[in-house]
C-alpha atoms as a PDB file:
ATOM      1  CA  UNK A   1     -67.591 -65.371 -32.454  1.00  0.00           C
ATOM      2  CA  UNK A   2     -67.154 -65.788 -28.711  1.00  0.00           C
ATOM      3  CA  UNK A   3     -64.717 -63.331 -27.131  1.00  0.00           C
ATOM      4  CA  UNK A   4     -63.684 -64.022 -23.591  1.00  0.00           C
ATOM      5  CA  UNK A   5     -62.473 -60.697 -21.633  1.00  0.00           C
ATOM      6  CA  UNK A   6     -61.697 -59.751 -18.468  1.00  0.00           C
ATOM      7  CA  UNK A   7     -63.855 -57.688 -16.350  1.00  0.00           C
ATOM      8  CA  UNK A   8     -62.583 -54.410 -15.574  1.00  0.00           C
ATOM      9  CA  UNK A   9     -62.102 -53.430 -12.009  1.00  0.00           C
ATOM     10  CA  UNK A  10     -62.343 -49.547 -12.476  1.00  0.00           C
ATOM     11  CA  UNK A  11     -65.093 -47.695 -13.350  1.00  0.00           C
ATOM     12  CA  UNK A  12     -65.327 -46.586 -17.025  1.00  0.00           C
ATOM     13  CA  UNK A  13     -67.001 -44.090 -18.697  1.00  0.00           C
ATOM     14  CA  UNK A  14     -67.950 -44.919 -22.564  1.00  0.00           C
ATOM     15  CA  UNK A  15     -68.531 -42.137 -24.682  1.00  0.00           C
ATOM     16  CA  UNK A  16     -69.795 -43.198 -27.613  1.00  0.00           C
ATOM     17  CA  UNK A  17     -68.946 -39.762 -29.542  1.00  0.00           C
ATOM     18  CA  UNK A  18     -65.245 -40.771 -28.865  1.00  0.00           C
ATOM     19  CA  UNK A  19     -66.100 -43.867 -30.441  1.00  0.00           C
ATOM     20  CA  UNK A  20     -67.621 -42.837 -33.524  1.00  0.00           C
ATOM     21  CA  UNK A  21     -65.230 -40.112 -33.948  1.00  0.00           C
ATOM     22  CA  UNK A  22     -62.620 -42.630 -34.851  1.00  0.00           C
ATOM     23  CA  UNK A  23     -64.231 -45.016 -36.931  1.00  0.00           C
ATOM     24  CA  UNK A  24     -64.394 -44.256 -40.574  1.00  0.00           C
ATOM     25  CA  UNK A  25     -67.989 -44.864 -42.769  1.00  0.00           C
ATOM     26  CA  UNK A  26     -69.977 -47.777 -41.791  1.00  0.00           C
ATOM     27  CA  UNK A  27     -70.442 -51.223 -41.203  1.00  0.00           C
ATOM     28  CA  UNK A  28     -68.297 -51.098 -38.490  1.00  0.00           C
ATOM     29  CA  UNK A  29     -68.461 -52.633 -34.900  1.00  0.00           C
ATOM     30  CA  UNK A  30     -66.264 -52.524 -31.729  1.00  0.00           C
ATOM     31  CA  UNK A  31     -66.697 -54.741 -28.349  1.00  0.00           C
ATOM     32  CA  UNK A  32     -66.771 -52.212 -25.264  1.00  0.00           C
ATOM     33  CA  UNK A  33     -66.877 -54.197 -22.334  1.00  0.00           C
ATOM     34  CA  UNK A  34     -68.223 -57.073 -20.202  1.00  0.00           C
ATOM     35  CA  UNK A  35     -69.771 -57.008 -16.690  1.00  0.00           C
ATOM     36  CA  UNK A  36     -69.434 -60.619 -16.667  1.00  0.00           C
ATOM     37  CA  UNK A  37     -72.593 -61.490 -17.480  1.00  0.00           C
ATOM     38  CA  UNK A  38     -72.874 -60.202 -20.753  1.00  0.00           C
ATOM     39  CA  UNK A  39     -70.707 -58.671 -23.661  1.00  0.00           C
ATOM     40  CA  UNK A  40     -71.389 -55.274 -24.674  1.00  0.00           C
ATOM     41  CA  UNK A  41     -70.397 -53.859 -28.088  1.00  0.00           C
ATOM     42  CA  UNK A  42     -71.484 -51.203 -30.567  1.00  0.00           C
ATOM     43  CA  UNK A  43     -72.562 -51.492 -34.362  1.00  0.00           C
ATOM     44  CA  UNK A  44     -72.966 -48.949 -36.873  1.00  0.00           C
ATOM     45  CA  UNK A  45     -74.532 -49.475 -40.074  1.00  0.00           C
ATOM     46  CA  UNK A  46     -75.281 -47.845 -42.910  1.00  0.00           C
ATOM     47  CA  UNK A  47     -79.124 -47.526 -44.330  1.00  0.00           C
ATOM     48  CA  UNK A  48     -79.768 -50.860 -46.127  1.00  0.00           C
ATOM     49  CA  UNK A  49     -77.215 -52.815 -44.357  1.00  0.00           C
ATOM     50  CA  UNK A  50     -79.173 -56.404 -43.079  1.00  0.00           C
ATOM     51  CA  UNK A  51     -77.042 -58.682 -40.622  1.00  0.00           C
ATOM     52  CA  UNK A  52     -77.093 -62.570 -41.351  1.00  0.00           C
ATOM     53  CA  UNK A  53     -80.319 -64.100 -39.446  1.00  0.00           C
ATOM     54  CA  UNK A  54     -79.341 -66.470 -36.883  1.00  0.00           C
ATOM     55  CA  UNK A  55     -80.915 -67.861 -32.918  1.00  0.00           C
ATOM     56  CA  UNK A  56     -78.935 -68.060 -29.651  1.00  0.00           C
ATOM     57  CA  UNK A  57     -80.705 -71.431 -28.359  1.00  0.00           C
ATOM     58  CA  UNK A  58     -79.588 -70.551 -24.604  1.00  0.00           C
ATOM     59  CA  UNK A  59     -79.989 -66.727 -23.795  1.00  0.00           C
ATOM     60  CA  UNK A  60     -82.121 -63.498 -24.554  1.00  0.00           C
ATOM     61  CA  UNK A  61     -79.954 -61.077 -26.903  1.00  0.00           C
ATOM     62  CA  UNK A  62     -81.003 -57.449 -26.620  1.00  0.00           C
ATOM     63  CA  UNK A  63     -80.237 -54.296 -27.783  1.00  0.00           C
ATOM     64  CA  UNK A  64     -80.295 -50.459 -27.281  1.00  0.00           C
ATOM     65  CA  UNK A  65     -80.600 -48.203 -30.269  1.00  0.00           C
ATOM     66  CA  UNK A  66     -78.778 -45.016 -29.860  1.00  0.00           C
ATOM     67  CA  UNK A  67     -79.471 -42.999 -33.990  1.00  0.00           C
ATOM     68  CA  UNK A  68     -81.016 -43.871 -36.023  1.00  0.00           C
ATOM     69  CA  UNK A  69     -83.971 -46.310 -37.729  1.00  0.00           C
ATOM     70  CA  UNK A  70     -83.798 -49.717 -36.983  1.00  0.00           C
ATOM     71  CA  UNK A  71     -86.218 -52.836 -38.424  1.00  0.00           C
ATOM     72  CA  UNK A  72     -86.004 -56.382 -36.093  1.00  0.00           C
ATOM     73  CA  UNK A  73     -87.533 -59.171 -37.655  1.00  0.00           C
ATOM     74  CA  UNK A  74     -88.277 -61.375 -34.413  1.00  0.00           C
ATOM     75  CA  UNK A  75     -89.190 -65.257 -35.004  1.00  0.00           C
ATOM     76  CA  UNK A  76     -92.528 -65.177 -37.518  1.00  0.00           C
ATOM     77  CA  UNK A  77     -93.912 -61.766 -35.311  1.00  0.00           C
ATOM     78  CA  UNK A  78     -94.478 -58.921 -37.261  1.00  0.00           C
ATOM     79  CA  UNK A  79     -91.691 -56.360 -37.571  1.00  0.00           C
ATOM     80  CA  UNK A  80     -90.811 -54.312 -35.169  1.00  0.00           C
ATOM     81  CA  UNK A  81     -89.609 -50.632 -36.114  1.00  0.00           C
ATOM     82  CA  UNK A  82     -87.128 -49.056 -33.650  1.00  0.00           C
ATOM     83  CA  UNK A  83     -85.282 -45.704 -33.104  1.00  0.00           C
ATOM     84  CA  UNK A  84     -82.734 -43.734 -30.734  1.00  0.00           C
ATOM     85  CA  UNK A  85     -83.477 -45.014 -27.301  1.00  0.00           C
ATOM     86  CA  UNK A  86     -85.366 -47.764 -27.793  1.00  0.00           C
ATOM     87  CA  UNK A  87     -85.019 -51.140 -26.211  1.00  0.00           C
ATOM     88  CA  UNK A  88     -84.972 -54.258 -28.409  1.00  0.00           C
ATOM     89  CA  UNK A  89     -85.614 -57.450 -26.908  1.00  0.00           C
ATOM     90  CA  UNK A  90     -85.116 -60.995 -28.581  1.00  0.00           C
ATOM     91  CA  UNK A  91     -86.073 -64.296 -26.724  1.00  0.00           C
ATOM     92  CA  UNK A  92     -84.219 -67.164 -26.961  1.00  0.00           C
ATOM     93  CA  UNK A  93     -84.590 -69.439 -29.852  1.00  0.00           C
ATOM     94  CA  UNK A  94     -86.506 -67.442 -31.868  1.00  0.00           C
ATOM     95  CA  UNK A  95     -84.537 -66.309 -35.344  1.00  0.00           C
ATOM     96  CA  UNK A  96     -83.761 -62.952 -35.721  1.00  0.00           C
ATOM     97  CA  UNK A  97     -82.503 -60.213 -37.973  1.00  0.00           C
ATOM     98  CA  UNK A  98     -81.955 -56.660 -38.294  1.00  0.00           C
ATOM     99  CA  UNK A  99     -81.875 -54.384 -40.857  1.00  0.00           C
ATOM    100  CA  UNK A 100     -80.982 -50.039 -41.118  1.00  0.00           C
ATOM    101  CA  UNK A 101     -83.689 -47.845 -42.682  1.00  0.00           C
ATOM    102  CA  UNK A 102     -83.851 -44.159 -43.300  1.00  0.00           C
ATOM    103  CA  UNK A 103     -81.494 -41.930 -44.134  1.00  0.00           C
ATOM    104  CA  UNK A 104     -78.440 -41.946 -41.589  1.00  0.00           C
ATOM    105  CA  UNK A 105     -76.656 -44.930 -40.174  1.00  0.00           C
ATOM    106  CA  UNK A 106     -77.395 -46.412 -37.115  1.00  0.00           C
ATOM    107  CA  UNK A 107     -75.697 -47.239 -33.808  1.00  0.00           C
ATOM    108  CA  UNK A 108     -77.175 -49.835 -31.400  1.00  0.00           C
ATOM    109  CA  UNK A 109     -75.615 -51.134 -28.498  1.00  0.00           C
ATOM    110  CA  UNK A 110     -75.783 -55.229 -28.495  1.00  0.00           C
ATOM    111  CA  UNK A 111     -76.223 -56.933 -25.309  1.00  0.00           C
ATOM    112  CA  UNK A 112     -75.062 -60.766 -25.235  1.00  0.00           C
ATOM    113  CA  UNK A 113     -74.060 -63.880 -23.440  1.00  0.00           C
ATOM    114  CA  UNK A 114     -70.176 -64.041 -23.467  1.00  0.00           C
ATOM    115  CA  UNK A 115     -70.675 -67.678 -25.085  1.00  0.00           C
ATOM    116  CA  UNK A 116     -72.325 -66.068 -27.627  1.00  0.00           C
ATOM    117  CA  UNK A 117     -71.611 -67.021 -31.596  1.00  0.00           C
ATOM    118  CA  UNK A 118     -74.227 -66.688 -34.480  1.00  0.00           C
ATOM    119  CA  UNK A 119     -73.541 -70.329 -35.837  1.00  0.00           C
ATOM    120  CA  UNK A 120     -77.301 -71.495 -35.600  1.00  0.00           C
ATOM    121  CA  UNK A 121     -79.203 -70.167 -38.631  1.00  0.00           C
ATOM    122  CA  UNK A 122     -83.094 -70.258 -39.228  1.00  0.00           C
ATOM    123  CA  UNK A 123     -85.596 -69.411 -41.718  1.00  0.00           C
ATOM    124  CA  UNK A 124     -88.576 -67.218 -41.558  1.00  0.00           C
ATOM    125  CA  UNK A 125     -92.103 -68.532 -42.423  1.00  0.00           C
ATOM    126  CA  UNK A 126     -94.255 -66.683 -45.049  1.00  0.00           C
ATOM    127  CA  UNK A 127     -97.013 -66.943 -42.219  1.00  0.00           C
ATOM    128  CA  UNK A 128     -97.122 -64.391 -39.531  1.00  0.00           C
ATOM    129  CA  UNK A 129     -97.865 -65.651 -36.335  1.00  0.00           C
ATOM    130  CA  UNK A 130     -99.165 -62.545 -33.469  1.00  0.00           C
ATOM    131  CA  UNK A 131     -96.662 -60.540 -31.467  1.00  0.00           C
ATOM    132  CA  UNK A 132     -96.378 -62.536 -27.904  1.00  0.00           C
ATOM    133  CA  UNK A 133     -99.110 -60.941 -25.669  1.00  0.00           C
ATOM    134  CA  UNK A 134     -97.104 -58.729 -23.421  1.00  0.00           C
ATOM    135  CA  UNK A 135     -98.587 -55.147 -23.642  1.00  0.00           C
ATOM    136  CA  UNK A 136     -96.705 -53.690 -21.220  1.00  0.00           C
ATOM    137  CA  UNK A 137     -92.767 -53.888 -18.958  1.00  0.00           C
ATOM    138  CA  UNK A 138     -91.005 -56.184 -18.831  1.00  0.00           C
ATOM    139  CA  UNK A 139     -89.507 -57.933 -21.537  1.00  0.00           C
ATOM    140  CA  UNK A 140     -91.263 -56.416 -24.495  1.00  0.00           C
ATOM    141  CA  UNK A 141     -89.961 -56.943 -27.548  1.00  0.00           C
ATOM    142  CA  UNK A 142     -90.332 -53.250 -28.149  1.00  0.00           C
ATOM    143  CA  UNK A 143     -89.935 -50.950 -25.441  1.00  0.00           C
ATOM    144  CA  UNK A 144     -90.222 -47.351 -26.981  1.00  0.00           C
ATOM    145  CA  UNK A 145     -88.642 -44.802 -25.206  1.00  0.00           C
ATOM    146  CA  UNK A 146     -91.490 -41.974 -26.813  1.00  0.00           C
ATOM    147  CA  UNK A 147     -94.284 -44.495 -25.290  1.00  0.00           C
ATOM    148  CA  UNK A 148     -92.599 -44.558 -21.646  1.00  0.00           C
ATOM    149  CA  UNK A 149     -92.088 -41.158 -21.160  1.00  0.00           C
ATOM    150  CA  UNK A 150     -96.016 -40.172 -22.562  1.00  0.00           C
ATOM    151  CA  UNK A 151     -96.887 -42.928 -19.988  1.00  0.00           C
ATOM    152  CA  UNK A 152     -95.393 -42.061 -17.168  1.00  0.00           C
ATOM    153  CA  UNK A 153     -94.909 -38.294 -16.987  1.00  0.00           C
ATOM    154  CA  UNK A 154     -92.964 -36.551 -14.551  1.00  0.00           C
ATOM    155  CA  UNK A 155     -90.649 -37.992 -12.674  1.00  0.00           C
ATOM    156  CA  UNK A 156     -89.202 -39.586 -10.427  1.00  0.00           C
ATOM    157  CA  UNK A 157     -90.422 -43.147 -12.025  1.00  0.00           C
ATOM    158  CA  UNK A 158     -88.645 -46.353 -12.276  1.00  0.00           C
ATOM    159  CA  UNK A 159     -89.577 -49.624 -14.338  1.00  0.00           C
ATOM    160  CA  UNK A 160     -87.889 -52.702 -15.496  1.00  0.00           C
ATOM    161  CA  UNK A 161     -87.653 -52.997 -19.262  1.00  0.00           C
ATOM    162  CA  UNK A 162     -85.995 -56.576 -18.853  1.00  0.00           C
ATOM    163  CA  UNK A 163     -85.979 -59.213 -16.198  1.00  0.00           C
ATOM    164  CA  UNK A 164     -84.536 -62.403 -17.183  1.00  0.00           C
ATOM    165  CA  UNK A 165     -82.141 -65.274 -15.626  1.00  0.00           C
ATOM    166  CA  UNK A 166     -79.471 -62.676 -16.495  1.00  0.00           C
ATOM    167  CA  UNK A 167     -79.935 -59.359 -16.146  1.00  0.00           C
ATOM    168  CA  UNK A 168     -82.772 -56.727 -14.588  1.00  0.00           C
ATOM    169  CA  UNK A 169     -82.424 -53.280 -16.864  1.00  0.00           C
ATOM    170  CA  UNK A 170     -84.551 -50.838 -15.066  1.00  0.00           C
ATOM    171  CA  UNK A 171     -85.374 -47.351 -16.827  1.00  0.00           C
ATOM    172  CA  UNK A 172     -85.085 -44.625 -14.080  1.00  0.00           C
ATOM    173  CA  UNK A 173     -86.675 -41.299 -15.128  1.00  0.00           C
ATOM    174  CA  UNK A 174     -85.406 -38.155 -13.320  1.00  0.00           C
ATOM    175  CA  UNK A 175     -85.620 -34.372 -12.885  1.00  0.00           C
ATOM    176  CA  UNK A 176     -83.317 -31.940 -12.722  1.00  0.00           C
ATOM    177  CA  UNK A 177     -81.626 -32.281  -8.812  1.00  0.00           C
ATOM    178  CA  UNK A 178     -83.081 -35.775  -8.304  1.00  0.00           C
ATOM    179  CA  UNK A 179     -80.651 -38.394  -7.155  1.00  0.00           C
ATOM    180  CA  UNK A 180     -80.875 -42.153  -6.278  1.00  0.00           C
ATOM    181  CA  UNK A 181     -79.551 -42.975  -2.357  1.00  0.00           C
ATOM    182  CA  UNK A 182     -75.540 -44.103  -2.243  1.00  0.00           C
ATOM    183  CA  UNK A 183     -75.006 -47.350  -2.184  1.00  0.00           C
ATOM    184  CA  UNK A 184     -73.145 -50.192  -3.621  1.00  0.00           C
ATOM    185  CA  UNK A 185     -73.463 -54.238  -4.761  1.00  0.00           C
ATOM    186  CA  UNK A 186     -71.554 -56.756  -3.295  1.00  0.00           C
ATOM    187  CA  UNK A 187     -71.595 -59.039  -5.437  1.00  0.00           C
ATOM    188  CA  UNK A 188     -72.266 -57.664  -9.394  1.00  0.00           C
ATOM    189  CA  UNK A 189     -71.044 -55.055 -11.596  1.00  0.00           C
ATOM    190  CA  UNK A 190     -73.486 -52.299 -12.773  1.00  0.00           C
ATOM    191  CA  UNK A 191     -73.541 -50.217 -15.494  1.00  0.00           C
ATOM    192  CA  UNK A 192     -75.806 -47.674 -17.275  1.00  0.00           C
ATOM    193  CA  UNK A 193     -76.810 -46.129 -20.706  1.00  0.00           C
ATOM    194  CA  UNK A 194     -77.818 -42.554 -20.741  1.00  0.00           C
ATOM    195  CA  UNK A 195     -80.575 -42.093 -22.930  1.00  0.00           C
ATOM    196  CA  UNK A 196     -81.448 -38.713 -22.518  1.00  0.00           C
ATOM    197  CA  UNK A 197     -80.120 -35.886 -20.502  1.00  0.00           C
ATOM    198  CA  UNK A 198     -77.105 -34.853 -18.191  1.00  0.00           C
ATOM    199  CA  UNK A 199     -75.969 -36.997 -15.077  1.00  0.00           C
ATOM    200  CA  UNK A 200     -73.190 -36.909 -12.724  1.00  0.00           C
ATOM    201  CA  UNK A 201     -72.000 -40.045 -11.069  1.00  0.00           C
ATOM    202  CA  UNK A 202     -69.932 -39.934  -7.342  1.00  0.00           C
ATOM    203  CA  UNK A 203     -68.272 -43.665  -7.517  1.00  0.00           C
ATOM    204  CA  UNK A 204     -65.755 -44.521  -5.011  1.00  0.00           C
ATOM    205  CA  UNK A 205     -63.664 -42.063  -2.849  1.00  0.00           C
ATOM    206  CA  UNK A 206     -61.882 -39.349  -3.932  1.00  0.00           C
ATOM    207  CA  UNK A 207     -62.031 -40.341  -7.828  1.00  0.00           C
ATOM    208  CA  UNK A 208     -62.487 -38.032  -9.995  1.00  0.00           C
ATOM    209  CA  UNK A 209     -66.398 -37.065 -10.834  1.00  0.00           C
ATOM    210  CA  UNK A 210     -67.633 -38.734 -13.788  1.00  0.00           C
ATOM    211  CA  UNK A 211     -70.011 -36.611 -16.202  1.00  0.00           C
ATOM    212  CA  UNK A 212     -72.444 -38.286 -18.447  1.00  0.00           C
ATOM    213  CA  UNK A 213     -74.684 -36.807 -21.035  1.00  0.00           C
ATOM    214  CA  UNK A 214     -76.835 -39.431 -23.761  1.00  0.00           C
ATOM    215  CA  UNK A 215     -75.591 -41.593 -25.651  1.00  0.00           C
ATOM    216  CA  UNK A 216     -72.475 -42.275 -22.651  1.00  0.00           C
ATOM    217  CA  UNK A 217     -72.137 -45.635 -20.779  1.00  0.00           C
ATOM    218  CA  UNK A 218     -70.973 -45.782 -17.381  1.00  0.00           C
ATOM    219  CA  UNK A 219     -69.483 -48.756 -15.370  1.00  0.00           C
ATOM    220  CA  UNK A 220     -69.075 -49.541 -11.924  1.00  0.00           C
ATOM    221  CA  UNK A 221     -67.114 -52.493 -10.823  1.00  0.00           C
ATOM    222  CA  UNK A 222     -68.750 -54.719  -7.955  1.00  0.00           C
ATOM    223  CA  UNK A 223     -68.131 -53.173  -4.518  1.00  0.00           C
ATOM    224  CA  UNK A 224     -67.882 -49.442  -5.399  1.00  0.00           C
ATOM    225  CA  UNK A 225     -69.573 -47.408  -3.650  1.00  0.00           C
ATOM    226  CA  UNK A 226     -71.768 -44.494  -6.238  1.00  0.00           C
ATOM    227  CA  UNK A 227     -74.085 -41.680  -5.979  1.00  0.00           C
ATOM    228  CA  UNK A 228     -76.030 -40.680  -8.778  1.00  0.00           C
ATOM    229  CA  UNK A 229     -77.441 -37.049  -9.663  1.00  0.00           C
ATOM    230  CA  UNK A 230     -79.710 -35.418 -12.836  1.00  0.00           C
ATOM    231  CA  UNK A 231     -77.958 -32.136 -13.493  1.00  0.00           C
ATOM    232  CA  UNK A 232     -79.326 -30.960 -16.803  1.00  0.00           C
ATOM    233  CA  UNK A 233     -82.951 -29.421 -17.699  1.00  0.00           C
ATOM    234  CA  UNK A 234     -85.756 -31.470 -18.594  1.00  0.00           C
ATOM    235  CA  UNK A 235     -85.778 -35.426 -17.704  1.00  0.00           C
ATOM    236  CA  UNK A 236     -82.804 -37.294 -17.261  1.00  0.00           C
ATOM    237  CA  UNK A 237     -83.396 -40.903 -18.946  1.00  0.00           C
ATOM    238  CA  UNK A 238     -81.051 -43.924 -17.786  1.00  0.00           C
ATOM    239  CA  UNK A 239     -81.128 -47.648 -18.163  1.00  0.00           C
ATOM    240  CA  UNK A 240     -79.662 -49.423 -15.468  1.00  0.00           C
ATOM    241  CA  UNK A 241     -78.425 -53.237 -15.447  1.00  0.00           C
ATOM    242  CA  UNK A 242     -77.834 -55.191 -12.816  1.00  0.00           C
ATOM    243  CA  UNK A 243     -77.502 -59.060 -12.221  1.00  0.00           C
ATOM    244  CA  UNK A 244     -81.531 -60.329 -11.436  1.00  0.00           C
ATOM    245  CA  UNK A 245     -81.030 -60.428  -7.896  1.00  0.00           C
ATOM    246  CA  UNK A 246     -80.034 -56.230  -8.254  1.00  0.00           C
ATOM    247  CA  UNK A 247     -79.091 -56.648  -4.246  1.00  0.00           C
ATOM    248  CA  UNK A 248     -78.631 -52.860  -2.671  1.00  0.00           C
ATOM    249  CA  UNK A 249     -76.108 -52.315   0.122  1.00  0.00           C
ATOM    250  CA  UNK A 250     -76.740 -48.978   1.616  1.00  0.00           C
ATOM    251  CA  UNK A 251     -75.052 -48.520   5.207  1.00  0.00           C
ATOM    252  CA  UNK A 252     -71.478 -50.464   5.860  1.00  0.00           C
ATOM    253  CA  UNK A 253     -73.508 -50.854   9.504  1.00  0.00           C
ATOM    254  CA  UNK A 254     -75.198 -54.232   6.979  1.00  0.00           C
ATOM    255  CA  UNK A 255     -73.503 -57.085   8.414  1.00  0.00           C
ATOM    256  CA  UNK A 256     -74.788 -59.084   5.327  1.00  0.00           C
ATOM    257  CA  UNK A 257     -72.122 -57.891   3.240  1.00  0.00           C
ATOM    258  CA  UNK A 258     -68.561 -56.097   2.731  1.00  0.00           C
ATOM    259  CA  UNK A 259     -67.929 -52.673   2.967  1.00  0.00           C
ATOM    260  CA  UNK A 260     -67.841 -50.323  -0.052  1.00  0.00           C
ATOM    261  CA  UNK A 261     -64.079 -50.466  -1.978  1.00  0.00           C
ATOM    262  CA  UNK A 262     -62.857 -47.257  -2.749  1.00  0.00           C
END
C-alpha cells in the first residue's frame, strides 16, 4: 500500500535496537522514514516466513539486510542467498520474492518508491535463465558485504553499490580517525546505514552530537551542514544515499548554492 509522509526537516537517528526492542515475535514491519525519494521501512521475519511475489513496473526496489539469512528469488535468475549487511537489488519489472532461512529471524531494511503498492503479481518459470552479467558495482543484484571488504582492504575506499534514476548508495569504508570533508546538499536529503562499526556525525550547529554504531540509520535533512568521523577499532562500514546527482557543497564562498542551515 502506498503511504504518503512528510519529509522530516531534522536530522534523525534510527536505532534499530530501539525498534526491535518494542516489537513482540515476528512478522512484523514498521515504516521509518522518507527522504522523498524513497520510503524506508523495516521487516522482521521469522525463519520460513515467504512474502507474496509481486513486480513494481516503474522503479528498482532494494534492500539492506541487517540479521539474519535471507533467500531473493529475482525474475527466472537463480537465487540469491543474503545475510547481515548485504545489499539486495531488484530491477524493475522483474517478479520477486523473499523468503527467511536459518535459525533466527531476520531484519532487512526495504528501500521503495513512495508510489509503491505490490498489486502486480507474476509467476516464476520452471526454466532458469543466467544471472544478468554484472560481475562487479554497481547495481548487482547481490552486493556482499564479506566480498567488498576481502576486495578492497584497508581503507579509506569508496564505491557505489547502486546508481539508478533515483538514488546513488555509495559504501564508504573507513579506519579508525578517518573522516569525510564537511559539507552539505542543497538540494536532497541524505541518509546512511551503518553496517559495521562506530561513527560520530557533527550535523548542523550547536546540535547535539549524534553517535552511531551498526545496525543505526542516520538522516540529514537537505541543507544541513555534517561532518562525519570513524571512532571505533577496526573498519567503519557505511552506506550512503543520496539523490543521483549526489551534488557536494563544501565552502558557503560557492555562489552556486545556499548556505548551510543550522
Amino acid at each position: 500500500m502506498t503511504q504518503t509522509r512528510a519529509v522530516s526537516a531534522e536530522p534523525q537517528h534510527i536505532r534499530i535496537s530501539d525498534i526491535v526492542a518494542k516489537h513482540e515475535e515476528p512478522p512484523w514491519s514498521e515504516w521509518l522514514f522518507t527522504d522523498g525519494r524513497n520510503n524506508v521501512g523495516l521487516i522482521c521475519d521469522a525463519p520460513g516466513l515467504e512474502n507474496d511475489a509481486h513486480i513494481h513496473k516503474d522503479f528498482n526496489e532494494w534492500w539492506i539486510v541487517l540479521q539474519g539469512e535471507v533467500i531473493w528469488e529475482i525474475g527466472d535468475y537463480p537465487q540469491i542467498r543474503a545475510k547481515a549487511g548485504d545489499v539486495v537489488i531488484c530491477p524493475k519489472r522483474q517478479r520477486h520474492s523473499i523468503k527467511t532461512v536459518g535459525t533466527e529471524p531476520s531484519l532487512r531494511l526495504y528501500i521503495n518508491a513512495p508510489w509503491s503498492n505490490h498489486d502486480n503479481r507474476g509467476e516464476r518459470s520452471s526454466i532458469l535463465q543466467p544471472a544478468p552479467d554484472v560481475t562487479k558495482p554497481p547495481n548487482m543484484l547481490l552486493s556482499s558485504k564479506e566480498s567488498l571488504l576481502e576486495s578492497f582492504g584497508e581503507p579509506p575506499w569508496t564505491t557505489s553499490l547502486l546508481d539508478d534514476e533515483r538514488n546513488k548508495a555509495n559504501l564508504i569504508g573507513h579506519s579508525q580517525g578517518m573522516t569525510n570533508n564537511a559539507h552539505w546538499h542543497p538540494d536532497f536529503n541524505e541518509w546512511w546505514t551503518i553496517l559495521q562499526g562506530d561513527l560520530t556525525f557533527q550535523v548542523g550547529e550547536d546540535r547535539p552530537l549524534i553517535e552511531a554504531t551498526q545496525g543505526d540509520i542516520v538522516f540529514v535533512p537537505e541543507g544541513m551542514k555534517h561532518f562525519i568521523s570513524s571512532v571505533g577499532k577496526g573498519i567503519s562500514l557505511r552506506l550512503a544515499v543520496t539523490n543521483s546527482e549526489n551534488q557536494h557543497i563544501y565552502t558557503a564562498d560557492d555562489d552556486s548554492a545556499p548556505p548551510p542551515i543550522s
